[in-house]
PDB file of N, CA and C in Angstrom:
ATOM      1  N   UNK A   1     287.706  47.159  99.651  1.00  0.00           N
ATOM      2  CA  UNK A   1     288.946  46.474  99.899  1.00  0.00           C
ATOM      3  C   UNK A   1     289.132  46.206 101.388  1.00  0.00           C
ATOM      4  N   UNK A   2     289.124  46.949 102.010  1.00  0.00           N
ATOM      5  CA  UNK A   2     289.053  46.871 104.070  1.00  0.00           C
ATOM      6  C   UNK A   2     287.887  45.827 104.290  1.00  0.00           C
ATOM      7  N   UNK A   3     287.016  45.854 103.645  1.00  0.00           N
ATOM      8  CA  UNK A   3     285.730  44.940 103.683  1.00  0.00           C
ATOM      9  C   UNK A   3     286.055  43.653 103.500  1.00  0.00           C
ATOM     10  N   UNK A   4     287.110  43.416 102.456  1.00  0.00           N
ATOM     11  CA  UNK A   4     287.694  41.575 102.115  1.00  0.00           C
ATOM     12  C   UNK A   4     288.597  41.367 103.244  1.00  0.00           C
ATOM     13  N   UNK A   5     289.436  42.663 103.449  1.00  0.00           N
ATOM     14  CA  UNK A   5     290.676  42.411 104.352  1.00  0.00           C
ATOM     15  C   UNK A   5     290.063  41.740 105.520  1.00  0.00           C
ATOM     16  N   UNK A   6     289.005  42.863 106.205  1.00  0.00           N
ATOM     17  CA  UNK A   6     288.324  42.229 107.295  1.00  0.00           C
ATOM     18  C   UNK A   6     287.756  41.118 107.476  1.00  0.00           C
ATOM     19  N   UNK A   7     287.255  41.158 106.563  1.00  0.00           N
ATOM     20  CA  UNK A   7     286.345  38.952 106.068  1.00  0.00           C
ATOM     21  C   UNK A   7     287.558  37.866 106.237  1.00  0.00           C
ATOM     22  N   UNK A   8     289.026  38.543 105.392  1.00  0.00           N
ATOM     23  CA  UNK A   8     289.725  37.973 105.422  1.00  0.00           C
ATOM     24  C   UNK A   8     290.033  37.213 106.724  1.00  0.00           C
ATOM     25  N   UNK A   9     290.623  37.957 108.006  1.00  0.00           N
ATOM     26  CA  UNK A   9     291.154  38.683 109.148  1.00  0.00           C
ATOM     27  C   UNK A   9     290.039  37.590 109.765  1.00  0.00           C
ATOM     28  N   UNK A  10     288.812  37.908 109.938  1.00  0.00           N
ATOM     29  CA  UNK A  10     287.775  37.076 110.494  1.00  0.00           C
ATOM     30  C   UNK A  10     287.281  35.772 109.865  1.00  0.00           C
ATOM     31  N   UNK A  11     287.391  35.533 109.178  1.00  0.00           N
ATOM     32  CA  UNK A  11     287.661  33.902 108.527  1.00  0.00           C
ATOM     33  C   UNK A  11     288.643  33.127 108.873  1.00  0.00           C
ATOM     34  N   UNK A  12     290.092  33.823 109.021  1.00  0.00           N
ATOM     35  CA  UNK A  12     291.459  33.135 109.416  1.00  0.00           C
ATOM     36  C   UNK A  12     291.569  32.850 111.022  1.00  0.00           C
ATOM     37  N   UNK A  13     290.686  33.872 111.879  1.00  0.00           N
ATOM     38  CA  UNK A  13     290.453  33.942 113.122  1.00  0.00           C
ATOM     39  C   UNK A  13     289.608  32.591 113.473  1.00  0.00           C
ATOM     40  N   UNK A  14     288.467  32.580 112.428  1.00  0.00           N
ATOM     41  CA  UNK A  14     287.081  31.694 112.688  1.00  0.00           C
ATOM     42  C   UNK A  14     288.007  30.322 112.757  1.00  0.00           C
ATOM     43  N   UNK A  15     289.239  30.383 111.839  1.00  0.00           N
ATOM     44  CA  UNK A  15     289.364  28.597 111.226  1.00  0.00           C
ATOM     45  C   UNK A  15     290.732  28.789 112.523  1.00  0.00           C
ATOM     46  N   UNK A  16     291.623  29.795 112.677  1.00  0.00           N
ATOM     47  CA  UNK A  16     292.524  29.499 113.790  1.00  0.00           C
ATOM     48  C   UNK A  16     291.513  28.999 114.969  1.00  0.00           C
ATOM     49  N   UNK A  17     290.251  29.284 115.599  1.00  0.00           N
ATOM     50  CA  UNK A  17     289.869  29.383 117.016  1.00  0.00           C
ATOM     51  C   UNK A  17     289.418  27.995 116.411  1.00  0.00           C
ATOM     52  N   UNK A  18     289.161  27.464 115.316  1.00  0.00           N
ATOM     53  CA  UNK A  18     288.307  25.948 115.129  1.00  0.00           C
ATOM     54  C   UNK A  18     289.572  24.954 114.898  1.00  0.00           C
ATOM     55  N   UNK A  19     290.828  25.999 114.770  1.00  0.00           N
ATOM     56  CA  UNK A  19     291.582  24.204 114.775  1.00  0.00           C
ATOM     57  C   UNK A  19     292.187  24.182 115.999  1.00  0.00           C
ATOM     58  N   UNK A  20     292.348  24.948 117.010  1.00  0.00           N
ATOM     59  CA  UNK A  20     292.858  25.492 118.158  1.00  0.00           C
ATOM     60  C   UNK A  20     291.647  24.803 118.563  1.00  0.00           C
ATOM     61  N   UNK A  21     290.743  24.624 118.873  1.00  0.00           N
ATOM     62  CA  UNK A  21     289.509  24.310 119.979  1.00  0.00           C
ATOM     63  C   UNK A  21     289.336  22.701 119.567  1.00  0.00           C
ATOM     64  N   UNK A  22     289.894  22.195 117.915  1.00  0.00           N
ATOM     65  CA  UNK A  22     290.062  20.623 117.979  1.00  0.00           C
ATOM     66  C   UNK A  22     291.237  20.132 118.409  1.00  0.00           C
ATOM     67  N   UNK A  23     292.526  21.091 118.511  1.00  0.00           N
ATOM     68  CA  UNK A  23     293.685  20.667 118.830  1.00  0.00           C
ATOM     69  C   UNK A  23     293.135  20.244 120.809  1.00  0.00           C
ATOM     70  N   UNK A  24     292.719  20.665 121.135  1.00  0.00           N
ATOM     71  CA  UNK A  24     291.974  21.094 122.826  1.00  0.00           C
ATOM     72  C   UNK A  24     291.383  19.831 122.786  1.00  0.00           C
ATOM     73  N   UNK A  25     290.350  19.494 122.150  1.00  0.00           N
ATOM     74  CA  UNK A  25     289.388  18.316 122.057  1.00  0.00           C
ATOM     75  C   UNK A  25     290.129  17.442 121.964  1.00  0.00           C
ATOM     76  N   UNK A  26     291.390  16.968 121.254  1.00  0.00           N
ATOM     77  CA  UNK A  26     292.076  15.783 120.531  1.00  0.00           C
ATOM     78  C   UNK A  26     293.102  15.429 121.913  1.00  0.00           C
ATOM     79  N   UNK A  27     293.388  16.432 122.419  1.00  0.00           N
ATOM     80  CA  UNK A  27     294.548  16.301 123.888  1.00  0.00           C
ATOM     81  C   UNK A  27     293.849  15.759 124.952  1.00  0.00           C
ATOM     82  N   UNK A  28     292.603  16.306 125.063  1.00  0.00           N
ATOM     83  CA  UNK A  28     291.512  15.682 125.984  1.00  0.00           C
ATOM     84  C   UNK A  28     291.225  14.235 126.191  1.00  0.00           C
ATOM     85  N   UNK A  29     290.832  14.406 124.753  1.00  0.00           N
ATOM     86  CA  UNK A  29     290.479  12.463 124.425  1.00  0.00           C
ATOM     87  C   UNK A  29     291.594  11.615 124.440  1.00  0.00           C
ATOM     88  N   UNK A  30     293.085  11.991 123.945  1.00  0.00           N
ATOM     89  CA  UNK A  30     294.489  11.439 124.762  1.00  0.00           C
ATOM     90  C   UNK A  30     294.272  11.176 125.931  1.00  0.00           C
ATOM     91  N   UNK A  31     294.117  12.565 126.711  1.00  0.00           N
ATOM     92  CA  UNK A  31     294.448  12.092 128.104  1.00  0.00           C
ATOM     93  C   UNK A  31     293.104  10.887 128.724  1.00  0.00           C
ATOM     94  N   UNK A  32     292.384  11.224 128.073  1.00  0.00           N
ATOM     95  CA  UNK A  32     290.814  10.365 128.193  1.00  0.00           C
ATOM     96  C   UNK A  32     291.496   8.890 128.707  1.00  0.00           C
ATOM     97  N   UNK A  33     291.778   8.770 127.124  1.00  0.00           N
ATOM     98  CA  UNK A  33     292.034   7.087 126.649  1.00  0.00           C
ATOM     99  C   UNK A  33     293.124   6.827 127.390  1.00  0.00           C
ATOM    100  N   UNK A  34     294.313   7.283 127.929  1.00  0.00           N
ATOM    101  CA  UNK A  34     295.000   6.835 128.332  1.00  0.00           C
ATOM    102  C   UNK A  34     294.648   6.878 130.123  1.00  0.00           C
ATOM    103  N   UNK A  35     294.019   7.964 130.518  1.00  0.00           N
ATOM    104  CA  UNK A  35     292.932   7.302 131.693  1.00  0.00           C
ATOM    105  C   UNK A  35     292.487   6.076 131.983  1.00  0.00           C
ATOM    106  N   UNK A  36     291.881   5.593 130.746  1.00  0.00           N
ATOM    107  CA  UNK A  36     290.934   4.696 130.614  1.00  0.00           C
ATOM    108  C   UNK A  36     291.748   3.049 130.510  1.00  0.00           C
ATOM    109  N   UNK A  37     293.006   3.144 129.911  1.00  0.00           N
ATOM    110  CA  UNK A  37     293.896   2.712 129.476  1.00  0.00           C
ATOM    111  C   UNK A  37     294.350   1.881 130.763  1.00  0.00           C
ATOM    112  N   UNK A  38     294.680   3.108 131.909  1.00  0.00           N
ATOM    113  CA  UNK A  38     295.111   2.630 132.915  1.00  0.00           C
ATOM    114  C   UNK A  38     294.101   1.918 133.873  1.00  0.00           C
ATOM    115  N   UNK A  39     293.178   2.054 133.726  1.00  0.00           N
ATOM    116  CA  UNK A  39     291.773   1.541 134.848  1.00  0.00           C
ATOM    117  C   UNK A  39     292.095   0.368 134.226  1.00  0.00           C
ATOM    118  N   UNK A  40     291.892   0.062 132.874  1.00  0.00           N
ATOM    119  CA  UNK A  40     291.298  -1.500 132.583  1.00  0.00           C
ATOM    120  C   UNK A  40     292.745  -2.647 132.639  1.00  0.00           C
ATOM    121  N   UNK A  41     294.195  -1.553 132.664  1.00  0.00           N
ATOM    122  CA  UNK A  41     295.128  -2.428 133.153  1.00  0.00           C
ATOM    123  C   UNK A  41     295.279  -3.040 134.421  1.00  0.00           C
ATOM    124  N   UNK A  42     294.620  -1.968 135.526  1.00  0.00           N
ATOM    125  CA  UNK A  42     294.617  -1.883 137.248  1.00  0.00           C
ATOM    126  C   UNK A  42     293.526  -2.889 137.389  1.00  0.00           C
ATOM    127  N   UNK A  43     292.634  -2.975 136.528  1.00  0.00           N
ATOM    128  CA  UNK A  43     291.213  -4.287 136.460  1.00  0.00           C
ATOM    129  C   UNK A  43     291.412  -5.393 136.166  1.00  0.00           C
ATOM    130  N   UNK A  44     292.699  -5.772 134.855  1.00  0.00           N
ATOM    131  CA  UNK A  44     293.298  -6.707 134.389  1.00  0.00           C
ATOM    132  C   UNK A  44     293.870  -7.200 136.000  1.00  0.00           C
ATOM    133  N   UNK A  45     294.820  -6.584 136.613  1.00  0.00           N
ATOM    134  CA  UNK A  45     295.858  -7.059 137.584  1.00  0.00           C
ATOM    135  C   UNK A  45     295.034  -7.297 138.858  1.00  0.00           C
ATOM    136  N   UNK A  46     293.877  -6.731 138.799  1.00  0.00           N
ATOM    137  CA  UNK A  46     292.935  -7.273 140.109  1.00  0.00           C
ATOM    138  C   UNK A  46     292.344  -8.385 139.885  1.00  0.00           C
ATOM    139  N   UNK A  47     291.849  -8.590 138.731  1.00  0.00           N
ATOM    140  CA  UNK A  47     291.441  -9.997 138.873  1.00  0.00           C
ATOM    141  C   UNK A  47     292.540 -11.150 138.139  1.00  0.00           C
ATOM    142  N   UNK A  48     293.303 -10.902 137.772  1.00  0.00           N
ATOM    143  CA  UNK A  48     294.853 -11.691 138.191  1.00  0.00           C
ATOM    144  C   UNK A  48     294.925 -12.288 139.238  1.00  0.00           C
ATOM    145  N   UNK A  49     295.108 -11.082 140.666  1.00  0.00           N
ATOM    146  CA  UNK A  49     295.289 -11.322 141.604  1.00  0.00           C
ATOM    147  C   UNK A  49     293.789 -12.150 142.299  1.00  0.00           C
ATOM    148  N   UNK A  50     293.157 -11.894 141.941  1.00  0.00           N
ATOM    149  CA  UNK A  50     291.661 -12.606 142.160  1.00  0.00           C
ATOM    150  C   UNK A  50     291.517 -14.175 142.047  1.00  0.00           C
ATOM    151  N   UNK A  51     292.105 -14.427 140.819  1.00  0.00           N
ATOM    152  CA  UNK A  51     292.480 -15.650 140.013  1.00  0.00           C
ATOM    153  C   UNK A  51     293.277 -16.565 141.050  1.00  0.00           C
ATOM    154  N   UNK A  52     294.465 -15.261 141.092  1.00  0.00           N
ATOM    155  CA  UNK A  52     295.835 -16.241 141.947  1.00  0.00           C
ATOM    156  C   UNK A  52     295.509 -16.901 143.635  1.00  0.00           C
ATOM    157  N   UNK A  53     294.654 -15.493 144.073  1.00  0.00           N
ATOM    158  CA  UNK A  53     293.904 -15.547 145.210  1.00  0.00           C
ATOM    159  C   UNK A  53     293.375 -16.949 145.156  1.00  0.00           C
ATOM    160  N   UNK A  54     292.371 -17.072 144.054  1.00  0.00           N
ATOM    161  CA  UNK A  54     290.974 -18.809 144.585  1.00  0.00           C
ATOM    162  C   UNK A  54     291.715 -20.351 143.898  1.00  0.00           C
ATOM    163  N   UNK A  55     292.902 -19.594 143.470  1.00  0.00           N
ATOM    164  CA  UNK A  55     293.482 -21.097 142.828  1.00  0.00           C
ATOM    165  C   UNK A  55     294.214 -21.404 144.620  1.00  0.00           C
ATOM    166  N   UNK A  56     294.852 -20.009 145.296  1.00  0.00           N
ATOM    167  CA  UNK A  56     295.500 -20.454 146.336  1.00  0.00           C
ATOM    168  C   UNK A  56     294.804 -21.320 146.796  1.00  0.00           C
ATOM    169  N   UNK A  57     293.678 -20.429 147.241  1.00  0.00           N
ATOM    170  CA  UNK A  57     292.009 -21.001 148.206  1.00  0.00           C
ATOM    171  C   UNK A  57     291.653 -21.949 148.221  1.00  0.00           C
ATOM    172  N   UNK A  58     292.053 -22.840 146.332  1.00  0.00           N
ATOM    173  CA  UNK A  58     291.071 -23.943 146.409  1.00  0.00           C
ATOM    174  C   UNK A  58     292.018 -24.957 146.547  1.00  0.00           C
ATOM    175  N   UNK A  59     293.773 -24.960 146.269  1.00  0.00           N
ATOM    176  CA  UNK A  59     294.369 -25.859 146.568  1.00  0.00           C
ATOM    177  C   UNK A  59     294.436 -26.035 147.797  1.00  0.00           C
ATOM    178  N   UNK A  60     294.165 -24.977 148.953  1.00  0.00           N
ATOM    179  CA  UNK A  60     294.556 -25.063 150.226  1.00  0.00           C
ATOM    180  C   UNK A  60     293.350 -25.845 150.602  1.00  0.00           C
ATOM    181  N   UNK A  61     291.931 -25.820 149.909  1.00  0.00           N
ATOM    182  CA  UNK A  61     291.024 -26.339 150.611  1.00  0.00           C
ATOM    183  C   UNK A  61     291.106 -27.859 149.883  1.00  0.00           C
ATOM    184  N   UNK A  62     291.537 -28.179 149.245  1.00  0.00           N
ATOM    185  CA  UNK A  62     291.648 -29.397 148.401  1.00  0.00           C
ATOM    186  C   UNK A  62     293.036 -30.277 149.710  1.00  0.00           C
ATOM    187  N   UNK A  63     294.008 -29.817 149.949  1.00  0.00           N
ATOM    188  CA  UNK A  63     294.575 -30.442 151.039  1.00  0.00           C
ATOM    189  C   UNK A  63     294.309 -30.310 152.780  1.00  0.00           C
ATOM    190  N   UNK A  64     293.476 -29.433 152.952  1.00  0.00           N
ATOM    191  CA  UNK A  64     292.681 -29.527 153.940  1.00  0.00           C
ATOM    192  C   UNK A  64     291.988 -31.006 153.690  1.00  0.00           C
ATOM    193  N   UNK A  65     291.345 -31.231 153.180  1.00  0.00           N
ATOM    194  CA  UNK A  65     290.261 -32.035 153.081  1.00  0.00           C
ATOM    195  C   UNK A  65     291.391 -33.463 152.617  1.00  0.00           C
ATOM    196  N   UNK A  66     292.045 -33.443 151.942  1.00  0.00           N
ATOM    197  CA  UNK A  66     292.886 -34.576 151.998  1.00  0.00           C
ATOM    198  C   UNK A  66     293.503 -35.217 153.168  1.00  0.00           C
ATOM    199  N   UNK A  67     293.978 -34.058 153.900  1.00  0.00           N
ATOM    200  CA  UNK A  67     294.458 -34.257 155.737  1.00  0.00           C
ATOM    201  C   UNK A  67     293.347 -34.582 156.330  1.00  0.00           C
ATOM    202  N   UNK A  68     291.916 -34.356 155.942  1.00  0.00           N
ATOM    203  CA  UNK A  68     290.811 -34.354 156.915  1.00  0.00           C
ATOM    204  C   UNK A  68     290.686 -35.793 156.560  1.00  0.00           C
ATOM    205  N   UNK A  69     290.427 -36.411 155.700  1.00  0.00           N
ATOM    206  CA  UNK A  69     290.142 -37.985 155.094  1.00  0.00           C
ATOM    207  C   UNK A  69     291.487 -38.707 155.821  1.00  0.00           C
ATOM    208  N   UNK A  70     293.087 -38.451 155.428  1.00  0.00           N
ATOM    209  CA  UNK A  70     293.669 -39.291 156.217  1.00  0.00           C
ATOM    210  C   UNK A  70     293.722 -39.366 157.647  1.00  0.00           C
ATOM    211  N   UNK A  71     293.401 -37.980 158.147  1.00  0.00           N
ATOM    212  CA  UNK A  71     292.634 -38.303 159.987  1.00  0.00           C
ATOM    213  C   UNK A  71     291.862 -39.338 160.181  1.00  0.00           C
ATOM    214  N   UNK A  72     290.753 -38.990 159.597  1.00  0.00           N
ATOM    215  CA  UNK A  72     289.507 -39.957 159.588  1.00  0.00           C
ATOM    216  C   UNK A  72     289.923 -41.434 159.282  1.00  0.00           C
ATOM    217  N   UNK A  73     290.484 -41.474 158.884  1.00  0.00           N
ATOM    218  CA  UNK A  73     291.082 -42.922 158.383  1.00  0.00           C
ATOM    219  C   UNK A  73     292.001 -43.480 159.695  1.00  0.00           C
ATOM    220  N   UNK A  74     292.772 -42.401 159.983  1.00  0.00           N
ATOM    221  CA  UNK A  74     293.518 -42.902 161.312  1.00  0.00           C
ATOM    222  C   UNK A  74     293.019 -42.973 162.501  1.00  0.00           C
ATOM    223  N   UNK A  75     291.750 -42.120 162.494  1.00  0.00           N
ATOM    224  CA  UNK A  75     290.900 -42.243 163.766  1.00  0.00           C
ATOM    225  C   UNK A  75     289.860 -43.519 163.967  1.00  0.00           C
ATOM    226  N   UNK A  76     289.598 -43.686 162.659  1.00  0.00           N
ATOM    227  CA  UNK A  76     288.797 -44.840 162.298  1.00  0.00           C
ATOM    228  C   UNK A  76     289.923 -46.461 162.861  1.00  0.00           C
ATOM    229  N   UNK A  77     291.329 -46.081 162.266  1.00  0.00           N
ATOM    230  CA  UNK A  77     291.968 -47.275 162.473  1.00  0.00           C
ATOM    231  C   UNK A  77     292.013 -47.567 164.209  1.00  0.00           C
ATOM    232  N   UNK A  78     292.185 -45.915 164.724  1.00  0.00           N
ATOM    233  CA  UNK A  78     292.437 -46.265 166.383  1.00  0.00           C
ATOM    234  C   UNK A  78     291.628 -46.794 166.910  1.00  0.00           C
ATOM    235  N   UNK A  79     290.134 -46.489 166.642  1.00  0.00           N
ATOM    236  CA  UNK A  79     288.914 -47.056 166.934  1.00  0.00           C
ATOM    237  C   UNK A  79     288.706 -48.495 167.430  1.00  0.00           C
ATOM    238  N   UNK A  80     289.292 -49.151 165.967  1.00  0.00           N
ATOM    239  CA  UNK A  80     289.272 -50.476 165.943  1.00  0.00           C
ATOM    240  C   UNK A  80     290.422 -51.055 166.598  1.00  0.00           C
ATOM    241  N   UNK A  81     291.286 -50.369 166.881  1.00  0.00           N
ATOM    242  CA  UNK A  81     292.399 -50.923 167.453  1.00  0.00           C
ATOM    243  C   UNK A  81     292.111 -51.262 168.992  1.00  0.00           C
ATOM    244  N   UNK A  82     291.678 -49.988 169.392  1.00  0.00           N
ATOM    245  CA  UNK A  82     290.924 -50.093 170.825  1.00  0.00           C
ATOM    246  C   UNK A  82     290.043 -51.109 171.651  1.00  0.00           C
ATOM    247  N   UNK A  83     288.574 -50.783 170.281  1.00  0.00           N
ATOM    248  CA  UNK A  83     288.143 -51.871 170.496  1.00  0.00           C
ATOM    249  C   UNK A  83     288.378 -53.439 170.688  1.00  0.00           C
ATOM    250  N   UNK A  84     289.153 -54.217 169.537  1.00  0.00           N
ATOM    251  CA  UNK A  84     290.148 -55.339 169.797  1.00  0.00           C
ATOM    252  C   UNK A  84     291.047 -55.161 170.979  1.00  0.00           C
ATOM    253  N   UNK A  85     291.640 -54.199 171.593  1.00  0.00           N
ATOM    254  CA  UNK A  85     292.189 -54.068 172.877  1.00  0.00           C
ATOM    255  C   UNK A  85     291.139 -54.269 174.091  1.00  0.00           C
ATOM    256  N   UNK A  86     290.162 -54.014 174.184  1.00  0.00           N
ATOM    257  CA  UNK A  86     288.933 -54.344 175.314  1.00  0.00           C
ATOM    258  C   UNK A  86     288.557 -55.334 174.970  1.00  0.00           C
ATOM    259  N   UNK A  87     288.393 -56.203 173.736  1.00  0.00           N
ATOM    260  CA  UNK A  87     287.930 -57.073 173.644  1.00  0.00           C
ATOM    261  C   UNK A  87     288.805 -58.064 174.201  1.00  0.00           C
ATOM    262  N   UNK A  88     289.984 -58.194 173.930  1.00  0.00           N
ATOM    263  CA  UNK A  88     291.059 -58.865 174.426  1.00  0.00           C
ATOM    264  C   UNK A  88     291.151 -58.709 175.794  1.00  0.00           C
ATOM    265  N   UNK A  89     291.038 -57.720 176.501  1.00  0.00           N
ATOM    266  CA  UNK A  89     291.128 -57.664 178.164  1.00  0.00           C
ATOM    267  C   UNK A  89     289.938 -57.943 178.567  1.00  0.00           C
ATOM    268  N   UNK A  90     288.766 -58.335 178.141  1.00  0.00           N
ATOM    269  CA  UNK A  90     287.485 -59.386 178.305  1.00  0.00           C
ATOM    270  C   UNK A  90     287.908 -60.827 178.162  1.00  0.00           C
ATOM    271  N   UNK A  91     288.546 -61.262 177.144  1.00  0.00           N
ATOM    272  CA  UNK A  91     289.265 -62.512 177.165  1.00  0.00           C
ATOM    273  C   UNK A  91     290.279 -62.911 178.165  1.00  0.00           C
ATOM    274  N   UNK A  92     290.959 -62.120 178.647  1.00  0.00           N
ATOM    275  CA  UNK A  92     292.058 -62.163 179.475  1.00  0.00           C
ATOM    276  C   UNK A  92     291.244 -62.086 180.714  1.00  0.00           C
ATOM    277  N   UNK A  93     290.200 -61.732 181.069  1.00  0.00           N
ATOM    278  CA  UNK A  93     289.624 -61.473 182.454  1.00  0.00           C
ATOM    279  C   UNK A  93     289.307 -62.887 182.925  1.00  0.00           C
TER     280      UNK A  93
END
């Protein structure tokens, strides 16, 4: 009879320390995933900001280059303006 009690006693021990050591495992992998949870949100919002970053980049370089063409265009016009101005003070000479 002390012999079952004890089996008993040590069986109830065996299955308390095995649901106690998955309750341990299961809190772990919580805190795991919700670790993990947070990286790939902080990864989401970096390349967000990544995104927001080269759309800035490329509109800014898209009106760069629009200002650079209407320079060129106005430098081109002074050019010719000039020139017809010397040409004219050759006529006038």
């Amino acid at each position: 009879m002390t012999e079952s009690v004890g089996l008993l006693v040590l069986a109830t021990l065996a299955l308390g320390l095995f649901l106690f050591f998955h309750f341990l495992l299961f809190k772990e992998y919580l805190k795991t995933k919700r670790i993990h949870f947070q990286k790939i949100t902080q990864l989401e919002n970096l390349i967000q900001q990544e995104l927001d970053r080269s759309k800035a980049q490329f509109s800014a370089e898209k009106q760069i280059h629009r200002i650079k063409a209407e320079t060129d265009e106005k430098l081109g016009l002074i050019k010719i303006l000039l020139e017809l101005m010397r040409k004219d003070e050759k006529k006038g000479s």
